[in-house]
Protein backbone atom coordinates (compact mmCIF):
# COMPACT_ATOMS: atom_id res chain seq x y z
CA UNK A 1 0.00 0.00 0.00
CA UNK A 2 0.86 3.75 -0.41
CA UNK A 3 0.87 5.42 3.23
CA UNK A 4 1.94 8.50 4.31
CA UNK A 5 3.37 9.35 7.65
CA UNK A 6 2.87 12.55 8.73
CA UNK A 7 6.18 13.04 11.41
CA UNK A 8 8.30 10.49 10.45
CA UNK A 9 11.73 11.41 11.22
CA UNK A 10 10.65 11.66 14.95
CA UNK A 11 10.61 8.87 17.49
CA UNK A 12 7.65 7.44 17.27
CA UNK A 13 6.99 7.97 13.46
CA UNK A 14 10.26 7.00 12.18
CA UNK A 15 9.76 3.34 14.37
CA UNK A 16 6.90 2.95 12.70
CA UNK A 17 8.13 3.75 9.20
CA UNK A 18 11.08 1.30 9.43
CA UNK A 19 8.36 -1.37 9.89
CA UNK A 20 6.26 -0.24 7.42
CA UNK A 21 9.02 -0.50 4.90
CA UNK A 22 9.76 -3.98 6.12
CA UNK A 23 6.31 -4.79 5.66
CA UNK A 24 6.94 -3.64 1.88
CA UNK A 25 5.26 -0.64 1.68
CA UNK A 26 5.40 2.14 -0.02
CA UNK A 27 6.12 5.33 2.62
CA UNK A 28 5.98 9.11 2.02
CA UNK A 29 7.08 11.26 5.02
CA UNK A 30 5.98 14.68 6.03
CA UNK A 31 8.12 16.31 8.51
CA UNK A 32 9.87 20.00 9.09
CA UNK A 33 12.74 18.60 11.60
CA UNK A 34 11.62 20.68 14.10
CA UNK A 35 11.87 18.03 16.63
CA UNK A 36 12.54 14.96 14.30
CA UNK A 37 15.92 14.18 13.13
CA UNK A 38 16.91 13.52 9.65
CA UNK A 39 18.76 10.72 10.46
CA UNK A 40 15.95 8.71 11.91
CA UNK A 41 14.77 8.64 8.08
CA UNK A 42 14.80 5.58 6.16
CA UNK A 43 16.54 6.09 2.96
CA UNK A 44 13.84 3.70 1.25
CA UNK A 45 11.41 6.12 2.10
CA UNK A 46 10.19 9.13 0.42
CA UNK A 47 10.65 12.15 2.57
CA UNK A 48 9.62 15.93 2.48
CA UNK A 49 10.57 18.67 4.70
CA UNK A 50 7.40 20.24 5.06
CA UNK A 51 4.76 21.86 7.98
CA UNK A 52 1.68 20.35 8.50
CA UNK A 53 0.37 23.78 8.78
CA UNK A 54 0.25 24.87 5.47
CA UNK A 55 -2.61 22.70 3.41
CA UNK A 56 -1.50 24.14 0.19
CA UNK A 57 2.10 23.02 0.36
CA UNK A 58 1.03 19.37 1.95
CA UNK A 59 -2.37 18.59 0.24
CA UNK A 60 -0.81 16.95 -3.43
CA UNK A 61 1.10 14.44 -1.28
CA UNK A 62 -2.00 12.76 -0.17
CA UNK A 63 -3.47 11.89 -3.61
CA UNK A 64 -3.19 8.17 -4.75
CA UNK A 65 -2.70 7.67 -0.46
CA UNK A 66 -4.00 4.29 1.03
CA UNK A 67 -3.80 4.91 4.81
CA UNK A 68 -2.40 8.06 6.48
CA UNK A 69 -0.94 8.00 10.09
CA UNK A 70 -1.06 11.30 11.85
CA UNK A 71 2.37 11.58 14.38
CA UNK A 72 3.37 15.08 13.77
CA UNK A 73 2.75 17.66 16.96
CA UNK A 74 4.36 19.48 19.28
CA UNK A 75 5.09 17.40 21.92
CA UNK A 76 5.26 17.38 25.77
CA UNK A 77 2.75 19.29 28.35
CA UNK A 78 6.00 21.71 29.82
CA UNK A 79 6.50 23.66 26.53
CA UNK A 80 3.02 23.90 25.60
CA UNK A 81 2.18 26.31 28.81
CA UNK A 82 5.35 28.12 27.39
CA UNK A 83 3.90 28.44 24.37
CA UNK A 84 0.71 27.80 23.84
CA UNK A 85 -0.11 29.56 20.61
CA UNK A 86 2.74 27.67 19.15
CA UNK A 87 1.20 24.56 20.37
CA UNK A 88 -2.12 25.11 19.30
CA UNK A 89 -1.16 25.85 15.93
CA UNK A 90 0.65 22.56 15.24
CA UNK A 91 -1.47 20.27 17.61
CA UNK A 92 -4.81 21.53 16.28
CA UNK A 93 -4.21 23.89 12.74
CA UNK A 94 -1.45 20.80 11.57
CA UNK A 95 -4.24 18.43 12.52
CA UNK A 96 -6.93 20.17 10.69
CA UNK A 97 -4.98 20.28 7.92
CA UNK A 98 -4.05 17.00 7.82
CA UNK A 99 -7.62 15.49 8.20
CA UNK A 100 -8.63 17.78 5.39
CA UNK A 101 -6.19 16.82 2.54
CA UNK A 102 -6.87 12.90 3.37
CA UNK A 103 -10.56 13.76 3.45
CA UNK A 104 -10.15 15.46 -0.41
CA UNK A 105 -7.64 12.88 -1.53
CA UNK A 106 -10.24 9.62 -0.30
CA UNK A 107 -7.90 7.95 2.16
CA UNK A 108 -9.18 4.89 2.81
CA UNK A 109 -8.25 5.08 6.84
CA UNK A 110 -6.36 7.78 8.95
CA UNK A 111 -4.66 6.69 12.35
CA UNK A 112 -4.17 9.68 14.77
CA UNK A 113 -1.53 9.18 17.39
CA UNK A 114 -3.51 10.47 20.82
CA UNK A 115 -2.37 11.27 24.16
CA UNK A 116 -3.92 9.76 27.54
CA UNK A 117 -2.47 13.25 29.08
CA UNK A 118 -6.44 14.00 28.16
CA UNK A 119 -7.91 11.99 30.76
CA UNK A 120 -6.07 14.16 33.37
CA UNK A 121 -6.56 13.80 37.08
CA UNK A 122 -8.76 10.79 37.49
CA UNK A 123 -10.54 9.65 41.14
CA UNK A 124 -10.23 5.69 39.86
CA UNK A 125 -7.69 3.89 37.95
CA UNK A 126 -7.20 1.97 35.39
CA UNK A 127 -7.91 4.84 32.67
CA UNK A 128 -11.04 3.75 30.57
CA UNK A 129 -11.37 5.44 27.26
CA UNK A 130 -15.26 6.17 28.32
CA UNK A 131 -14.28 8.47 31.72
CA UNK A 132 -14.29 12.01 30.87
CA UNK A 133 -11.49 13.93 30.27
CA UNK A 134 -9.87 16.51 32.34
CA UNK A 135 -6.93 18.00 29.98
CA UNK A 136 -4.22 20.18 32.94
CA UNK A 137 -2.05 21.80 29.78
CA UNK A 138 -2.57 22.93 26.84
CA UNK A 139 -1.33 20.08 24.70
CA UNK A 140 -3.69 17.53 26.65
CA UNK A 141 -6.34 19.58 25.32
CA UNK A 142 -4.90 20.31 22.01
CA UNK A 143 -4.55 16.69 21.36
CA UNK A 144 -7.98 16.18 22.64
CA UNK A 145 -9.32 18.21 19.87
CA UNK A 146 -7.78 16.07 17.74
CA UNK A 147 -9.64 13.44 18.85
CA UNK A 148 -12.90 15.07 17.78
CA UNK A 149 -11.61 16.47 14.64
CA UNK A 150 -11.18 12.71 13.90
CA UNK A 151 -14.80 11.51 15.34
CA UNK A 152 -16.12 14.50 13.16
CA UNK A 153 -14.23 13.98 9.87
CA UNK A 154 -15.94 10.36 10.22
CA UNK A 155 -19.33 11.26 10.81
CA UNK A 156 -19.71 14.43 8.76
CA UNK A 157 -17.41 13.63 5.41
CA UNK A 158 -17.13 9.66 5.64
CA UNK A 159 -13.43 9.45 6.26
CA UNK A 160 -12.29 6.04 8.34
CA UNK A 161 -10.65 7.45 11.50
CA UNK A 162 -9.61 5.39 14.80
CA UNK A 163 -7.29 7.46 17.73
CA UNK A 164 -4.85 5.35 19.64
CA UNK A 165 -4.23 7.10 23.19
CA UNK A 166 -0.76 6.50 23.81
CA UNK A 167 1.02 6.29 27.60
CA UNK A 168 4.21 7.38 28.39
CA UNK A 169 6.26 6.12 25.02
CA UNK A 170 10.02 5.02 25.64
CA UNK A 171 12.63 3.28 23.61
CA UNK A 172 15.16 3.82 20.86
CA UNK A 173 15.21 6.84 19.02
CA UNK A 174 13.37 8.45 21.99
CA UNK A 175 14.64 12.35 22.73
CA UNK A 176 17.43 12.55 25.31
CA UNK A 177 17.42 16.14 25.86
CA UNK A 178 15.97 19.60 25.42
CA UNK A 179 12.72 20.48 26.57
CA UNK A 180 11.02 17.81 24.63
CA UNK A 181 12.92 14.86 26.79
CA UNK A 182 10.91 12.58 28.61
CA UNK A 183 11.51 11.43 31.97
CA UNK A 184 13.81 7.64 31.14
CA UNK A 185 15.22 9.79 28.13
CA UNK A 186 16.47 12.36 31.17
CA UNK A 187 17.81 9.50 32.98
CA UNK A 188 19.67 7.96 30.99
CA UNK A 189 21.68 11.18 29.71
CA UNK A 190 21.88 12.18 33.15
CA UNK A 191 23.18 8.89 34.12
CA UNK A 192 25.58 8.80 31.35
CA UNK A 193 27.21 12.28 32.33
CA UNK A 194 27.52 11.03 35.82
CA UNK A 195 25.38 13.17 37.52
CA UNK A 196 22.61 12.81 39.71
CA UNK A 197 18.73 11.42 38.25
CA UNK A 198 16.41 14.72 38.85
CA UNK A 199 13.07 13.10 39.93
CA UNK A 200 10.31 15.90 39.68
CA UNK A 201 8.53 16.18 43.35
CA UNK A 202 8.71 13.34 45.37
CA UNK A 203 8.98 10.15 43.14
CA UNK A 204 5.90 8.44 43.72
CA UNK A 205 3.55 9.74 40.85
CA UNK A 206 3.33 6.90 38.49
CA UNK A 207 2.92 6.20 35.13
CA UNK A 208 2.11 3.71 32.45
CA UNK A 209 5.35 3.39 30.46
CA UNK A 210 4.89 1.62 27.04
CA UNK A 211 7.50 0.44 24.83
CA UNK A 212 7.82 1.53 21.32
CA UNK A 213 7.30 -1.50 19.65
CA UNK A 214 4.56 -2.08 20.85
CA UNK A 215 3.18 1.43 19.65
CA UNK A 216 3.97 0.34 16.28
CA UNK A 217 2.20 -2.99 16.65
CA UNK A 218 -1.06 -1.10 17.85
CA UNK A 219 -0.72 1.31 14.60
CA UNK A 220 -0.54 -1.42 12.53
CA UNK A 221 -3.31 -3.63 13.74
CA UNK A 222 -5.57 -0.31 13.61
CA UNK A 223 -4.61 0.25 10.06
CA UNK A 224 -5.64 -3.86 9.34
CA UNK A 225 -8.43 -3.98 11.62
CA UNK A 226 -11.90 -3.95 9.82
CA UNK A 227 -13.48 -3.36 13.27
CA UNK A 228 -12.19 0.29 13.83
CA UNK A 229 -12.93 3.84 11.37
CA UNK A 230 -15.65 5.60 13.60
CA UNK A 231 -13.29 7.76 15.45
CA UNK A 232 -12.92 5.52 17.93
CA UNK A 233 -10.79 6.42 20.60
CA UNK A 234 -8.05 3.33 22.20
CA UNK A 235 -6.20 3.28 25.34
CA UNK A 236 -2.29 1.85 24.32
CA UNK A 237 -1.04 1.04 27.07
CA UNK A 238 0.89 -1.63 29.11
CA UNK A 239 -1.64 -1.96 31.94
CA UNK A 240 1.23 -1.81 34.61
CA UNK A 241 2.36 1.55 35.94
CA UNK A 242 5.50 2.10 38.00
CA UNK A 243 6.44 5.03 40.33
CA UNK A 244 9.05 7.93 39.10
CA UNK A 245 11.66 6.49 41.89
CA UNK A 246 11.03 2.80 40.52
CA UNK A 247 12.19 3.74 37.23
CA UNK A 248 14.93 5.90 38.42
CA UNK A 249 16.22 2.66 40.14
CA UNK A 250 16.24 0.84 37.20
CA UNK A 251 19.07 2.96 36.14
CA UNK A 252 21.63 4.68 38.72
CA UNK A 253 21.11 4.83 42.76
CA UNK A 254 22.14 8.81 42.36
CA UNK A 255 19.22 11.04 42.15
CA UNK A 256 17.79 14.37 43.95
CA UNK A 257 14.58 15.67 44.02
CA UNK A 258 13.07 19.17 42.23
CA UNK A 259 10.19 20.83 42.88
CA UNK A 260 7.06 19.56 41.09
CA UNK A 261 5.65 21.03 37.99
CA UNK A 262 2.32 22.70 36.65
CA UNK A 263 -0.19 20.63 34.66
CA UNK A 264 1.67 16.89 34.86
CA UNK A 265 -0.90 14.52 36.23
CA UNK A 266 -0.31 12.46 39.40
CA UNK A 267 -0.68 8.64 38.50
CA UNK A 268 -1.82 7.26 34.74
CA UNK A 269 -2.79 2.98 34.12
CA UNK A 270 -4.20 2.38 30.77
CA UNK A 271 -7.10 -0.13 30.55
CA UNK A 272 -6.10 -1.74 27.57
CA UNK A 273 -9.18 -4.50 27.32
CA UNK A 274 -10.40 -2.21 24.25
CA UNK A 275 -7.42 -2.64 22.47
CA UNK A 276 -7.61 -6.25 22.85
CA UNK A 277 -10.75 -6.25 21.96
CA UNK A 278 -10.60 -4.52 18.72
CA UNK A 279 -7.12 -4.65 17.61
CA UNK A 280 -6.00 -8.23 18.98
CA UNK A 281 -3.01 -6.02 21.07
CA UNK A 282 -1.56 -6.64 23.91
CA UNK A 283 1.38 -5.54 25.00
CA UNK A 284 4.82 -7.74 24.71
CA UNK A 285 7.50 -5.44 26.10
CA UNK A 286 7.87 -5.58 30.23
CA UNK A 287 9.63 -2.17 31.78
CA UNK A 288 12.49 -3.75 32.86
CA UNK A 289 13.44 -5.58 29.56
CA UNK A 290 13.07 -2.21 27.41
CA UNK A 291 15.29 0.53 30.20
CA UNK A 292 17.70 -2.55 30.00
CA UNK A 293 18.01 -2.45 26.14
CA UNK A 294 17.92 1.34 26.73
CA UNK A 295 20.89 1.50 28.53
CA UNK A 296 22.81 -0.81 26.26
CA UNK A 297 21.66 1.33 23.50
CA UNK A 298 23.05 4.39 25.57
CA UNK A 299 26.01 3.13 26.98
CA UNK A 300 25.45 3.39 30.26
């Protein structure tokens, strides 16, 4: 099949292109670099450096396009209360666009990468994709529009849409540093300098840490799965959640503490039955088996 990726020289989107290719696809990328690195790439794909946010520029790329997977944002909650006009204008504008140039080119099925930062604060765990959401930063709710954008595009013009929720990606390729570093990515550069691990507040907040292989897997069962299109919105997930100072064990016995942050959420558990359920995922990738590979990967 022909199938673009929209942010494929990032971490997430350039995983899932180097299976895509292996599947024997045919892949066109859409990225401007500005947090993806061109040499994530696969050479066997096709690849243009160009912003989501302007239709005109992006829109021919779609025609003659099978499926379409939708990675390209602005990541992370910190920046986004930086800059939230910024934000909004690639998490929602990019998105918009997007939706509309697979709508007029008759994509047969578009696969937006979610973000369970939506659900918020919640008074029960595990996270079930029917609780309501509570977004606590502008990209939670950014990427939460998305999410309706998607359910809308489906009901209003007929285009096959299905949002996969993701929870706390890690693994190769993931960012090490800069503002757009995640927490194991911090760790393991930190750990690798020789300095202390700087857990955020006191440790305990936990989180659902998913490998990136399995994120691919879950893309590519949505885009084979006859049982999703209708917008549908999918926790992916591991199901097991482990505390900031857990993970931060897994690595180096240094660490201080920093003073918590605005808008990060205080525990996240995906229920992942839906998944199962629609997609035939589950995960295969256990915490400990992916930091280990990590490190390996990172030399520390």
């Amino acid at each position: 099949m022909r199938i673009l990726v929209t942010g494929g020289a990032g971490f997430i989107g350039s995983n899932l292109v180097d299976k895509l290719i292996e599947d024997n696809h045919q892949v066109i990328i859409i990225d401007n670099i500005s947090t993806g690195k061109e040499e994530n790439i696969n050479p066997r794909a096709t690849f243009h450096k160009l912003d989501i946010r302007n239709l005109e520029e992006i829109e021919p790329l779609f025609k003659g396009i099978d499926i379409v997977f939708h990675l390209a944002a602005q990541p992370r909650i910190q920046p986004s209360i930086i800059y939230p006009v910024e934000s909004h204008s690639n998490n929602v504008v990019g998105t918009l666009n997007v939706l509309q140039a697979s709508r007029a080119a008759g994509v047969k099925k578009l696969i937006y990468s979610a973000s369970s930062s939506a659900y918020g604060d919640q008074e029960k765990l595990p996270l079930k994709e029917d609780m309501p959401t509570h977004p606590k930063s502008p990209y939670s709710l950014f990427k939460l529009i998305g999410e309706y954008y998607c359910k809308l595009f489906n009901e209003l013009y007929g285009l096959p849409t299905v949002c996969l929720r993701y929870f706390n990606v890690y693994g190769p390729r993931q960012t090490y540093d800069g503002a757009y570093a995640t927490v194991i990515g911090i760790f393991l550069r930190q750990a690798k300098a020789g300095e202390p691990l700087t857990i955020v507040g006191d440790g305990i907040q936990t989180r659902d840490f998913t490998n990136v292989r399995d994120v691919v897997r879950a893309n590519i069962l949505a885009m084979n799965s006859g049982k999703v299109g209708k917008g549908e919105v999918i926790n992916i997930g591991s199901g097991k959640n482990h505390s900031i100072n857990d993970i931060a064990a897994l690595i180096s016995e240094k660490v201080v503490h920093v003073p918590p942050r605005p808008g990060e959420v205080q525990d996240t558990l995906a229920d992942n039955s839906l998944a199962k359920k629609l997609l035939g995922w589950q995960p295969e990738v256990d915490i400990e088996e992916g930091v280990k590979e990590l490190k390996k990967l990172f030399h520390v």
